[in-house]
Protein backbone atom coordinates (compact mmCIF):
# COMPACT_ATOMS: atom_id res chain seq x y z
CA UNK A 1 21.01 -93.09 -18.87
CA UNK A 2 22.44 -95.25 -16.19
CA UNK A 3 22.45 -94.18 -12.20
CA UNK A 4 25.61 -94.68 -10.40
CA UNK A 5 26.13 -96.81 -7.49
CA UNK A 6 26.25 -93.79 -5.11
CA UNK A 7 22.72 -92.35 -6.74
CA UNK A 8 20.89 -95.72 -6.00
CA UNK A 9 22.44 -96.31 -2.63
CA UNK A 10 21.12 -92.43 -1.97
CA UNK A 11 17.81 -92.87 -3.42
CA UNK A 12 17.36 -96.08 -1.14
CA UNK A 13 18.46 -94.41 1.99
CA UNK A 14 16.31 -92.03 1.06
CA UNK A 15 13.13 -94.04 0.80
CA UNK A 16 13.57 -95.63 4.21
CA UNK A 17 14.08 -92.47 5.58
CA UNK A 18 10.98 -91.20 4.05
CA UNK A 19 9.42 -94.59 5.58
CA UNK A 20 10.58 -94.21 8.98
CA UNK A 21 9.16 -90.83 8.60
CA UNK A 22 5.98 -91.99 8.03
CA UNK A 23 6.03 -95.01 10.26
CA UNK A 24 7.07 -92.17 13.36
CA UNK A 25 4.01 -89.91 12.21
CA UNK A 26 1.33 -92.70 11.96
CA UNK A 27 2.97 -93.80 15.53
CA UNK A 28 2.47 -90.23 16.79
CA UNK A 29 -0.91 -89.62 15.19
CA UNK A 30 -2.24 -92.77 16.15
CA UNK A 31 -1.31 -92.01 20.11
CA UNK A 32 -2.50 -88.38 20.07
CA UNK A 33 -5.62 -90.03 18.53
CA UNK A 34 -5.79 -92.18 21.60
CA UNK A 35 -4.83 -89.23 23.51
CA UNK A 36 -8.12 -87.19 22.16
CA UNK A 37 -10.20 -90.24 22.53
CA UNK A 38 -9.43 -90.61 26.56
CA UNK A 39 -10.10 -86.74 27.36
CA UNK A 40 -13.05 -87.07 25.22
CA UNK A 41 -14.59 -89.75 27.34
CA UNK A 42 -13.37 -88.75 30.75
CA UNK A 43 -15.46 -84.91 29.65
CA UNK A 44 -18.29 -87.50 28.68
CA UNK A 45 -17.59 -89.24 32.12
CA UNK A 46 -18.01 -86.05 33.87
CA UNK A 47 -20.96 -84.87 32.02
CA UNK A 48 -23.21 -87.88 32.61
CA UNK A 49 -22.31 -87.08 36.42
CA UNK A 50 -23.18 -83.62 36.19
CA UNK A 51 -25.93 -84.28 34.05
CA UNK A 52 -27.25 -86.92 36.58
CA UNK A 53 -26.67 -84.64 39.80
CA UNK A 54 -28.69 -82.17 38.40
CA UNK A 55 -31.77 -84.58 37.05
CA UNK A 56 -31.31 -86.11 40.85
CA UNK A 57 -31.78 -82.12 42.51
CA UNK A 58 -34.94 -81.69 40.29
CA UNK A 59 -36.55 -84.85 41.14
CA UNK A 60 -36.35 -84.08 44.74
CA UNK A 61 -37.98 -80.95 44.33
CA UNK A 62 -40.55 -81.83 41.99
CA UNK A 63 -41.17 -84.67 44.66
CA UNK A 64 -41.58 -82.12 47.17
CA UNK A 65 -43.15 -80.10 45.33
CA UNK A 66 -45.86 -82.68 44.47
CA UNK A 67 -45.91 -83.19 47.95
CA UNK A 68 -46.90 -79.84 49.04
CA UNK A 69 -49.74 -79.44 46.29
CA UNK A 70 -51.31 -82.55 48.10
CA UNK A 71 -51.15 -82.11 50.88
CA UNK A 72 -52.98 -78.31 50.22
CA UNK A 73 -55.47 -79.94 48.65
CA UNK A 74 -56.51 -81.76 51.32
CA UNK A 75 -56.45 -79.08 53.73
CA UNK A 76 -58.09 -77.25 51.12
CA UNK A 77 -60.72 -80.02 50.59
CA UNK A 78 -61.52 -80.77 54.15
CA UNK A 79 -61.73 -76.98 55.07
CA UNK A 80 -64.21 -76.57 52.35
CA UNK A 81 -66.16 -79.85 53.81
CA UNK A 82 -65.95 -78.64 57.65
CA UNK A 83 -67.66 -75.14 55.97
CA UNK A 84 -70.85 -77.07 53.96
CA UNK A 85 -71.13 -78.85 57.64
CA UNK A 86 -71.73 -75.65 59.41
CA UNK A 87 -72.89 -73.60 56.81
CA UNK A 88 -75.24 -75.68 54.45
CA UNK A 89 -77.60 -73.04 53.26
CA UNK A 90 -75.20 -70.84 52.65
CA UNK A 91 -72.99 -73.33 50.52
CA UNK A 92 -76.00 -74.29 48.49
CA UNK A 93 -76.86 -70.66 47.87
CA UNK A 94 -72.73 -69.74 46.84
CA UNK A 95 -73.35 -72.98 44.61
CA UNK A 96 -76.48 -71.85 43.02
CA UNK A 97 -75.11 -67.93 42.39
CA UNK A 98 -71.33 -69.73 40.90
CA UNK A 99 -73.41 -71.93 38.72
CA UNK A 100 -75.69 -69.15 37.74
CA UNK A 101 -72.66 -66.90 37.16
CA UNK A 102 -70.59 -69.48 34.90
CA UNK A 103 -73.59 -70.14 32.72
CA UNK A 104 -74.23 -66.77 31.62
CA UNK A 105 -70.12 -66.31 30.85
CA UNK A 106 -70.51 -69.64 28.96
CA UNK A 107 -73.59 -68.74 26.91
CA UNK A 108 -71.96 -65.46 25.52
């Protein structure tokens, strides 16, 4: 069976067209692909920020945090010093009772 002129001039057309076709989609895949890639990394972008803003915020108030707890325990620590001062008999009794106290819970 033999094709006509016509037929293989049509079939040809055909095949670029279907080429073209194919070229224009890989063209338009390839940008949207691009497209996809760019919004992906400028969300990225803008999550590292966030992400960093926030770790900033906490280290500030962990830092003042830490701060406070100190600085507590020195008041804390020199209060109970400026007490043994004035009241030594009575610190060495408190001491004795405590110690007493936590060694029967601990023996149980």
């Amino acid at each position: 069976m033999e094709t006509s002129p016509d037929s293989d001039a049509a079939a040809g057309r055909s095949k670029e067209h279907l080429k073209a076709a194919a070229d224009d989609f890989k063209t338009a895949a390839s940008a949207k692909a691009d497209e996809i890639r760019k919004a992906a990394e400028k969300k990225a972008d803008e999550l590292r920020a966030a992400a960093e803003a926030r770790a900033h915020e906490f280290r500030g108030a962990a830092e003042t945090a830490w701060s406070d707890a100190r600085s507590k325990a020195k008041f804390w620590q020199s209060e109970g010093e400026a007490y043994v001062r004035e009241n030594p008999a009575k610190a060495i009794l408190m001491a004795l009772g405590a110690g007493f106290l936590l060694g029967l819970f601990l023996r149980k």
